[in-house]
N, C-alpha and C. Protein backbone atom coordinates (compact mmCIF):
# COMPACT_ATOMS: atom_id res chain seq x y z
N UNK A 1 -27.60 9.95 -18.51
CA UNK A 1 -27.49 11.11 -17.66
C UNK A 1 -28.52 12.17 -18.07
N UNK A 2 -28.79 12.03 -19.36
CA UNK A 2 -29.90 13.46 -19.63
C UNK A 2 -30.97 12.64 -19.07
N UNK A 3 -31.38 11.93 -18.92
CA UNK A 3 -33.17 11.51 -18.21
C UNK A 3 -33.12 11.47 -16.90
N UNK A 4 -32.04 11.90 -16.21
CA UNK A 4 -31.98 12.60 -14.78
C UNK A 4 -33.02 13.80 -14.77
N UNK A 5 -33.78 13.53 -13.86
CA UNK A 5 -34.64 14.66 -13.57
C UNK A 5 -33.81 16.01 -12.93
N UNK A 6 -33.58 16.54 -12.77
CA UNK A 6 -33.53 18.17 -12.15
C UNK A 6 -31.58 17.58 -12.15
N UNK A 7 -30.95 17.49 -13.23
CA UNK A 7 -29.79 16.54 -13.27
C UNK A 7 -28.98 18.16 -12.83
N UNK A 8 -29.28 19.33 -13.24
CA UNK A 8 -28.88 20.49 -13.05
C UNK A 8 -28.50 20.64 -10.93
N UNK A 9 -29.09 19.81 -10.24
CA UNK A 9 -28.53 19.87 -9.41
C UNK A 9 -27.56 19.30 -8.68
N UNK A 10 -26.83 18.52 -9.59
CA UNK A 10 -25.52 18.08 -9.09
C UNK A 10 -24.61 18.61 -9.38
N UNK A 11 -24.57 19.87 -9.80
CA UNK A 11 -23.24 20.44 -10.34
C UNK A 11 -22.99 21.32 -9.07
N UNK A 12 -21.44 21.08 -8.84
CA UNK A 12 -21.48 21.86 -7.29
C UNK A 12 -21.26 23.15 -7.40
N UNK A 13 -21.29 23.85 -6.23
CA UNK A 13 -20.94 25.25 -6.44
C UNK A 13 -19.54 25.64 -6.57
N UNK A 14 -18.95 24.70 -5.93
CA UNK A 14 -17.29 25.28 -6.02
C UNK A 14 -16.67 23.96 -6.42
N UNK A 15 -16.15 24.29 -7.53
CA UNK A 15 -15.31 23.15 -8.24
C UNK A 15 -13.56 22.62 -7.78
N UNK A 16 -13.70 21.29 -7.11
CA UNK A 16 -12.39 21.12 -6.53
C UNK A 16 -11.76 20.41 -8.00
N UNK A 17 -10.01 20.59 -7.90
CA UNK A 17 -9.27 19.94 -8.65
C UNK A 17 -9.51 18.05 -8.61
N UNK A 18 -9.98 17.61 -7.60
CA UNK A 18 -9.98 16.28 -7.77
C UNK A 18 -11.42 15.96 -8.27
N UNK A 19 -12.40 16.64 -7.87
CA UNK A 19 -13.25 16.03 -8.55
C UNK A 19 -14.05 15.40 -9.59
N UNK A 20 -15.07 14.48 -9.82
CA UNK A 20 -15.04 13.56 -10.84
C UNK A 20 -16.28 14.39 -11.50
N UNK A 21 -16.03 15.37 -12.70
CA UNK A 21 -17.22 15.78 -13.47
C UNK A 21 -17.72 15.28 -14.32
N UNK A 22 -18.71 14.48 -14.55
CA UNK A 22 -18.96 14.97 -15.85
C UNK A 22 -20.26 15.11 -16.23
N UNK A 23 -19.98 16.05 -17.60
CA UNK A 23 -20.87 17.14 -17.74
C UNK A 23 -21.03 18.33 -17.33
N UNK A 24 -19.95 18.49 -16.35
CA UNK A 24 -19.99 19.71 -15.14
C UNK A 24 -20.55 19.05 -13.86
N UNK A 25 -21.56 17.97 -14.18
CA UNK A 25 -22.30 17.12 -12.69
C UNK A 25 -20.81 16.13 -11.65
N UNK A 26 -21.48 16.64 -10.11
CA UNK A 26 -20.36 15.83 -9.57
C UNK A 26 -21.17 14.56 -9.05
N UNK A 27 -20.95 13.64 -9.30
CA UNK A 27 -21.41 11.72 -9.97
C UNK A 27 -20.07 11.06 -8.69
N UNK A 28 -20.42 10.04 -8.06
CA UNK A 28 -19.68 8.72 -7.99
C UNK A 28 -19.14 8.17 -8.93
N UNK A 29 -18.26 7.70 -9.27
CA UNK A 29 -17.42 7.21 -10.48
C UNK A 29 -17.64 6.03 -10.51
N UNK A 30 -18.11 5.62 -9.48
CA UNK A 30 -18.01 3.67 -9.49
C UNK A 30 -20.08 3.66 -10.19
N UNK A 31 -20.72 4.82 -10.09
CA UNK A 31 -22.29 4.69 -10.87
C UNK A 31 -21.98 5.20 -12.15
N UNK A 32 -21.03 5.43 -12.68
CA UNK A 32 -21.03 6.33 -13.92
C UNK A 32 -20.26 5.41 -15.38
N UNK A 33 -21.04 5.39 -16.73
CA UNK A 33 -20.50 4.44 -17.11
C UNK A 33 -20.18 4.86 -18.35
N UNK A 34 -19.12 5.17 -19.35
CA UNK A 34 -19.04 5.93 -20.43
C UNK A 34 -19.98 5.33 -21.35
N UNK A 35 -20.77 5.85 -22.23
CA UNK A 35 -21.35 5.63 -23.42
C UNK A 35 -21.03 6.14 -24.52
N UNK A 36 -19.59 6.64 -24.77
CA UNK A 36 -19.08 7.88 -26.05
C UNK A 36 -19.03 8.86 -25.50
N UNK A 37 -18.31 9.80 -26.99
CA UNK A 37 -17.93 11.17 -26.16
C UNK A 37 -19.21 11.67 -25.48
N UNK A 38 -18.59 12.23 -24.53
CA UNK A 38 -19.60 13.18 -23.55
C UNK A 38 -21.14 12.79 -23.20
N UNK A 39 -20.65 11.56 -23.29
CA UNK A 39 -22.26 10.21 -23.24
C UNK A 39 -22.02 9.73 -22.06
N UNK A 40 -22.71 9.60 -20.85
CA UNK A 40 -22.78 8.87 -19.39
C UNK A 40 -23.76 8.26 -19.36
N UNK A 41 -23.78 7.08 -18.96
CA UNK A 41 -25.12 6.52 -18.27
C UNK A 41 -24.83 6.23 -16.73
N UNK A 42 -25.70 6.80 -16.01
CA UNK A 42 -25.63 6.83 -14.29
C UNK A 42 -26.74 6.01 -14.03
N UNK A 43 -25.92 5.11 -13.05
CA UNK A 43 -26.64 4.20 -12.37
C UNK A 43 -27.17 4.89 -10.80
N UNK A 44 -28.71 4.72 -10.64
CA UNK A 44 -29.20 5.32 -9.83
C UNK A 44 -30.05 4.90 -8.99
N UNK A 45 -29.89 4.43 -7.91
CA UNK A 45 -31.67 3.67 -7.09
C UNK A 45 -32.37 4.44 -7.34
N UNK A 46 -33.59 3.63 -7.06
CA UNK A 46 -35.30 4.34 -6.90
C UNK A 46 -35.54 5.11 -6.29
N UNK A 47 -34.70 5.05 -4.91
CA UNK A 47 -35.07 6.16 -4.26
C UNK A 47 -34.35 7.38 -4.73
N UNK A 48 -33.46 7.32 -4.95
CA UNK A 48 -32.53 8.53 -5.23
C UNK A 48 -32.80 9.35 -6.48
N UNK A 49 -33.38 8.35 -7.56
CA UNK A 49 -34.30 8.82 -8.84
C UNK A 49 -35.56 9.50 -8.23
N UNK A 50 -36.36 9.08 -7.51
CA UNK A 50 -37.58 9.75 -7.27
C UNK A 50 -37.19 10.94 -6.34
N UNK A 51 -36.58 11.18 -5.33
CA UNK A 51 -35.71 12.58 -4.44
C UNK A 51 -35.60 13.31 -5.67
N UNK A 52 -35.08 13.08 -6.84
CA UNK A 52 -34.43 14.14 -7.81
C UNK A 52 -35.82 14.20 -8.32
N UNK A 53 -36.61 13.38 -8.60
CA UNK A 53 -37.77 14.18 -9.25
C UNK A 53 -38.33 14.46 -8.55
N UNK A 54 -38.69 14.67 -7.51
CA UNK A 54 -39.47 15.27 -6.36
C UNK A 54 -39.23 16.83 -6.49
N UNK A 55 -37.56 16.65 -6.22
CA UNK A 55 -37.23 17.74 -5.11
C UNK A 55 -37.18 19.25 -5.90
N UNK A 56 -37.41 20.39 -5.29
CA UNK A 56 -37.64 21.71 -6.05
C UNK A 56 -36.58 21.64 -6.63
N UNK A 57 -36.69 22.45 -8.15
CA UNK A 57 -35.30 22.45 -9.00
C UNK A 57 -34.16 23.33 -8.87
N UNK A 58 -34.37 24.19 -7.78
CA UNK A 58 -33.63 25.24 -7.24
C UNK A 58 -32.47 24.68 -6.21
N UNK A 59 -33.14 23.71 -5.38
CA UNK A 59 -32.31 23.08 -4.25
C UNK A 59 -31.72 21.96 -4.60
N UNK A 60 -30.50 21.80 -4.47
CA UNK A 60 -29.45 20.71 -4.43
C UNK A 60 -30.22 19.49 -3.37
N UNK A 61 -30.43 18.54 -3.87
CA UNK A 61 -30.41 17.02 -2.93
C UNK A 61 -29.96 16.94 -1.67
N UNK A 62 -30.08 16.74 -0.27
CA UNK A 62 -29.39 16.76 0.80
C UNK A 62 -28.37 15.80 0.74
N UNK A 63 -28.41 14.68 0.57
CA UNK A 63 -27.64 13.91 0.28
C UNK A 63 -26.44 13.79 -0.80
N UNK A 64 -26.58 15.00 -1.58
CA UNK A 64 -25.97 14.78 -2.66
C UNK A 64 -23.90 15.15 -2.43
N UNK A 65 -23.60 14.46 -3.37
CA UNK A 65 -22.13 15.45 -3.49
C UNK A 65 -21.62 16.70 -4.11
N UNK A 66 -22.95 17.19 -4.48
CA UNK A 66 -22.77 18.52 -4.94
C UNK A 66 -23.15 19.45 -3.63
N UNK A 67 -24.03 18.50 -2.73
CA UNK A 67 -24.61 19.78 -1.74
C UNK A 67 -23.29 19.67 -0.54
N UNK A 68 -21.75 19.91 -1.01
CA UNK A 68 -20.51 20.10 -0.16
C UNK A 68 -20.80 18.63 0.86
N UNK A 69 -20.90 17.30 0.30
CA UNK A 69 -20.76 16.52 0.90
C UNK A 69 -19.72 15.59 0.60
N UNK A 70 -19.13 16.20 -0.48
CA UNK A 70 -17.55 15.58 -1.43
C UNK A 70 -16.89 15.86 -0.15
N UNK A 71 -15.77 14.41 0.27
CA UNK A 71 -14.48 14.73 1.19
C UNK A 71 -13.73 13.76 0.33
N UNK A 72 -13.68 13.38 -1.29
CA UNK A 72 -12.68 12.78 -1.76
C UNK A 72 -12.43 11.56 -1.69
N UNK A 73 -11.19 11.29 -2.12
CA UNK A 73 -11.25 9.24 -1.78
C UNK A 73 -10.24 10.03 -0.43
N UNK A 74 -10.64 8.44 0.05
CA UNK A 74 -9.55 8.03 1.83
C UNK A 74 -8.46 7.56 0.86
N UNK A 75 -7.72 7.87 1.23
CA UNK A 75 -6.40 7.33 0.81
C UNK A 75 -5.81 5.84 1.83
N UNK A 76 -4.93 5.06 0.91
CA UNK A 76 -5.14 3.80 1.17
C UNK A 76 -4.69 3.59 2.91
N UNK A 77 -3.98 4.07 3.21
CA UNK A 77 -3.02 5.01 4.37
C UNK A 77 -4.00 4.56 4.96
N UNK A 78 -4.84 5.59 5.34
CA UNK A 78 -5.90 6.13 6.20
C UNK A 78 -7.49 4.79 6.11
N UNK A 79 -7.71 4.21 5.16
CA UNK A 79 -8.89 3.34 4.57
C UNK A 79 -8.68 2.10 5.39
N UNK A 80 -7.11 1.27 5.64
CA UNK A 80 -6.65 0.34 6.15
C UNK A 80 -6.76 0.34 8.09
N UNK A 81 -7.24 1.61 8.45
CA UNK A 81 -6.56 1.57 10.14
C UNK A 81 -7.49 0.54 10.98
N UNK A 82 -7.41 0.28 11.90
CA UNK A 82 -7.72 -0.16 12.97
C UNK A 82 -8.89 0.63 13.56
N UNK A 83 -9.89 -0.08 13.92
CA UNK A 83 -10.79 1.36 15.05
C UNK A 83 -10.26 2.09 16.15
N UNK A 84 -9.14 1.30 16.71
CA UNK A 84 -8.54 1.99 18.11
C UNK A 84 -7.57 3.14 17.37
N UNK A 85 -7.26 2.38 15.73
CA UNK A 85 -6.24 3.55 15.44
C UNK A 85 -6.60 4.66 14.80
N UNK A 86 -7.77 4.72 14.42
CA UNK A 86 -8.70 5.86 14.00
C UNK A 86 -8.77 6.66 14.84
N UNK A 87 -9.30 5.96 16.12
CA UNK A 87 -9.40 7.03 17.58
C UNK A 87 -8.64 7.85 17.68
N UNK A 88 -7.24 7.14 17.43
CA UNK A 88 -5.84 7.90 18.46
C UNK A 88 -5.71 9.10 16.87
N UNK A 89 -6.16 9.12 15.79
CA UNK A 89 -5.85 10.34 15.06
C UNK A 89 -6.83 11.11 15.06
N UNK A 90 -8.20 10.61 15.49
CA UNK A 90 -9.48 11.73 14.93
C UNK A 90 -9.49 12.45 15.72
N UNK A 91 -9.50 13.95 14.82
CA UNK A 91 -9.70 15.05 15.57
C UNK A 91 -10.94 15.16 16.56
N UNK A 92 -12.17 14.62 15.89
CA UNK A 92 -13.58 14.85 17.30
C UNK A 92 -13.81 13.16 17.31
N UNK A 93 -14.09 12.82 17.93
CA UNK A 93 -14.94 11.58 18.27
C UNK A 93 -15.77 11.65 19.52
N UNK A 94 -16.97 10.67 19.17
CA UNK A 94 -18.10 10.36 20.02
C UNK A 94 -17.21 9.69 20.75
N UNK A 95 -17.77 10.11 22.24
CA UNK A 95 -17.67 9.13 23.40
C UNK A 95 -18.32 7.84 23.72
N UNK A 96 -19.56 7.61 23.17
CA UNK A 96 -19.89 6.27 23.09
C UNK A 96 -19.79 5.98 22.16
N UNK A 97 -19.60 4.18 22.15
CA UNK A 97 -19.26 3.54 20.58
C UNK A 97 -20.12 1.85 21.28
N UNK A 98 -20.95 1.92 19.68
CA UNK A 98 -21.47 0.58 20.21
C UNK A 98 -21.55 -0.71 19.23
N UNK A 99 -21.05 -1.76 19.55
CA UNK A 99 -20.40 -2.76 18.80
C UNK A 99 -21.78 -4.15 18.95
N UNK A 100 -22.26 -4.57 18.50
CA UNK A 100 -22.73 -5.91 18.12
C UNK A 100 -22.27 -7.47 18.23
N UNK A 101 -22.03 -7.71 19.23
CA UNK A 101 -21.33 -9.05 19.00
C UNK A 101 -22.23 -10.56 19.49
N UNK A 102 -22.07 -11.42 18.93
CA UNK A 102 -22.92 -12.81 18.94
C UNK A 102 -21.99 -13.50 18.32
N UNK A 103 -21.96 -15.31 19.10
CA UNK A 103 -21.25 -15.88 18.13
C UNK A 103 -22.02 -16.38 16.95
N UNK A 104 -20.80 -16.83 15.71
CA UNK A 104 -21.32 -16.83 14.79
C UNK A 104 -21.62 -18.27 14.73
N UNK A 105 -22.22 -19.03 13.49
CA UNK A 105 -22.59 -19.58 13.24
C UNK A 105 -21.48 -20.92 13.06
N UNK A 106 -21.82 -22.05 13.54
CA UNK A 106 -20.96 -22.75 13.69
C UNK A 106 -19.90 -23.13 14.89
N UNK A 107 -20.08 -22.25 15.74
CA UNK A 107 -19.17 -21.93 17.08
C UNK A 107 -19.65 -21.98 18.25
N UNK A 108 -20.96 -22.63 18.14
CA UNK A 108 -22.14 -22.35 19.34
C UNK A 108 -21.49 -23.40 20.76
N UNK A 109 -20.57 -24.60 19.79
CA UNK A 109 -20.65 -25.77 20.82
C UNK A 109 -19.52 -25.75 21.02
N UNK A 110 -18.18 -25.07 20.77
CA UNK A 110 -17.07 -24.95 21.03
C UNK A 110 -16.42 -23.73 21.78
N UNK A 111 -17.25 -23.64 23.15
CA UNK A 111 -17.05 -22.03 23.59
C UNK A 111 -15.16 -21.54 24.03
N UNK A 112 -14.01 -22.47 23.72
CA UNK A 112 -12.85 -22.11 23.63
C UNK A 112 -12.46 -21.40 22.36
N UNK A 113 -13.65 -21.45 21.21
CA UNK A 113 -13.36 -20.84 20.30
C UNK A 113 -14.04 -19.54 20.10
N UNK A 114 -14.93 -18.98 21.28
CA UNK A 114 -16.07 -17.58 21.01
C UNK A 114 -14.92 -16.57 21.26
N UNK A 115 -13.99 -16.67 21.70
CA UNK A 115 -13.41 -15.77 21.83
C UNK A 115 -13.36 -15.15 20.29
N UNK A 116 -12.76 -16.20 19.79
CA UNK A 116 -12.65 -15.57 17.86
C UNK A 116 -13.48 -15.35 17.13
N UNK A 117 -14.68 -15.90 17.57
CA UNK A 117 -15.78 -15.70 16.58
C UNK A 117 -16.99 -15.42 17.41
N UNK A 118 -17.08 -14.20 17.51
CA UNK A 118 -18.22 -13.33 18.72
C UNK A 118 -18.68 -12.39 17.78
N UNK A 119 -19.64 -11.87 17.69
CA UNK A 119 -20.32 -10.93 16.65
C UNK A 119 -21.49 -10.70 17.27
N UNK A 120 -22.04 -9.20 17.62
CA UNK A 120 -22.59 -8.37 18.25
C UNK A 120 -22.43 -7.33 19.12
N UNK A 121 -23.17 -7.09 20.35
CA UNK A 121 -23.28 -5.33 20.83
C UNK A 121 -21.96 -5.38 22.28
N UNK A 122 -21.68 -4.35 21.79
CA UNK A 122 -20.44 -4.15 23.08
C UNK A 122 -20.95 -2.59 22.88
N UNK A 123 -20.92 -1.97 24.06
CA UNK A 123 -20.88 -0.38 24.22
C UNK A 123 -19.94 -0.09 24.89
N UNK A 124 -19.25 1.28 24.83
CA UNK A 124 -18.63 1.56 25.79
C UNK A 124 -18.99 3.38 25.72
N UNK A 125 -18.60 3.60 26.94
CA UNK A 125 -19.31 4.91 27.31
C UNK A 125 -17.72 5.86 27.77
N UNK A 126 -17.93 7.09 27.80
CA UNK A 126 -16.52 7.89 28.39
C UNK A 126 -16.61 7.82 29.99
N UNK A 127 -16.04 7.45 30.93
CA UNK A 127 -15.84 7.15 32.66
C UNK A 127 -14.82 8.58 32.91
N UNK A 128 -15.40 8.89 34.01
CA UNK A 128 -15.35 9.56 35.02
C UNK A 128 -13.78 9.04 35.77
N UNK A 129 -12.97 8.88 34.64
CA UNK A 129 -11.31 7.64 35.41
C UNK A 129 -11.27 8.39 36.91
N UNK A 130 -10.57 9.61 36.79
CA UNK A 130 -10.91 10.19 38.33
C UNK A 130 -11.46 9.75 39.22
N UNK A 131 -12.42 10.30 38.94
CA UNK A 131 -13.96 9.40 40.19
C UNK A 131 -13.55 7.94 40.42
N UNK A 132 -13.83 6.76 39.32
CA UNK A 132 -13.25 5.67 39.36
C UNK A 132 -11.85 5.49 40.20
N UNK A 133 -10.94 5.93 40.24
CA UNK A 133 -9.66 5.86 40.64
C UNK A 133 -10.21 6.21 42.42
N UNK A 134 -10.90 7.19 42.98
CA UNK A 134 -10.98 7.83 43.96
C UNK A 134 -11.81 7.02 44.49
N UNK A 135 -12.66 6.48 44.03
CA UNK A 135 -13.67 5.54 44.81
C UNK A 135 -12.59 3.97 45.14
N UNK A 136 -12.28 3.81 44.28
CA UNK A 136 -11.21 2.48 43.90
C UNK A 136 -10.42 2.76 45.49
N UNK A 137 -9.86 3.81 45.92
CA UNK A 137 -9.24 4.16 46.93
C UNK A 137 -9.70 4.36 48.44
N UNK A 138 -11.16 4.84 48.07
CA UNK A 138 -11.80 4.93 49.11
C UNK A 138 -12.23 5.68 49.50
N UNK A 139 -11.87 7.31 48.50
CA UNK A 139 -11.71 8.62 48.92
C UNK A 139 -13.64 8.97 48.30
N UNK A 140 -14.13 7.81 47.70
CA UNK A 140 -15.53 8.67 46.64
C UNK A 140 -16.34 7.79 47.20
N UNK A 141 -17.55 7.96 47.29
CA UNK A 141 -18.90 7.12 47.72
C UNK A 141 -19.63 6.70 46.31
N UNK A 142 -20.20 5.36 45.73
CA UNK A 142 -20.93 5.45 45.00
C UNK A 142 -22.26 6.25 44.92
N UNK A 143 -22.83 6.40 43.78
CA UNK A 143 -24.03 7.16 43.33
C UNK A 143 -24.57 6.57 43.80
């Protein structure tokens, strides 16, 4: 951890009760590896080593979890849901969502089985249900 370049910018500004310090630096726990007391060795890509030596020593990393990008662990609850069941709790969500699907490998010649094994792009966009419903009836003209 001391041959962190500008290592002074991971220490956040406002210190939460859960967070993982050390040294005062807020670190991923799953890169951080004890070496003795008050001894860390942080595991770090290349890129993320060269950003810290780059970057002015005044400014926090954009990326970092000191620059208020800490939201904690997901709790197991919440880590397990469904995508439809994410939807029905998240407070904002995008209206389009776009999915990838192709079958996979092995399934090319058995198309009673693509149903289960499809992998690639599905989009879906937010509709106008209204409009839809009114045209459906007779009452709307297409675009």
């Amino acid at each position: 951890m001391d041959d962190l370049p500008n290592s002074h910018q991971q220490i956040p500004s406002a210190v939460h009760p859960n967070h993982d310090l050390y040294n005062e630096k807020l670190l991923n726990p799953a890169e951080v590896t004890t070496a003795g007391l008050n001894s860390f060795v942080v595991q770090t890509c290349q890129q993320c080593y060269s950003n810290l030596d780059k970057q002015h020593p005044d400014l926090p990393l954009p990326l970092s979890l000191a620059n208020n990008l800490w939201i904690g662990l997901i709790p197991s609850e919440l880590s397990s849901l469904t995508f439809p069941e994410q939807l029905i709790i998240a407070q904002v969500y995008s209206p389009i969502f776009v999915f990838k699907l192709f079958p996979k490998k092995g399934y090319l010649s058995d198309s009673v089985k693509l149903q289960r094994a499809m992998q690639g792009t599905v989009m879906t966009y937010e509709l106008d249900q209204a409009g839809v419903a009114a045209m459906l009836k007779g009452n709307l003209m297409l675009r």
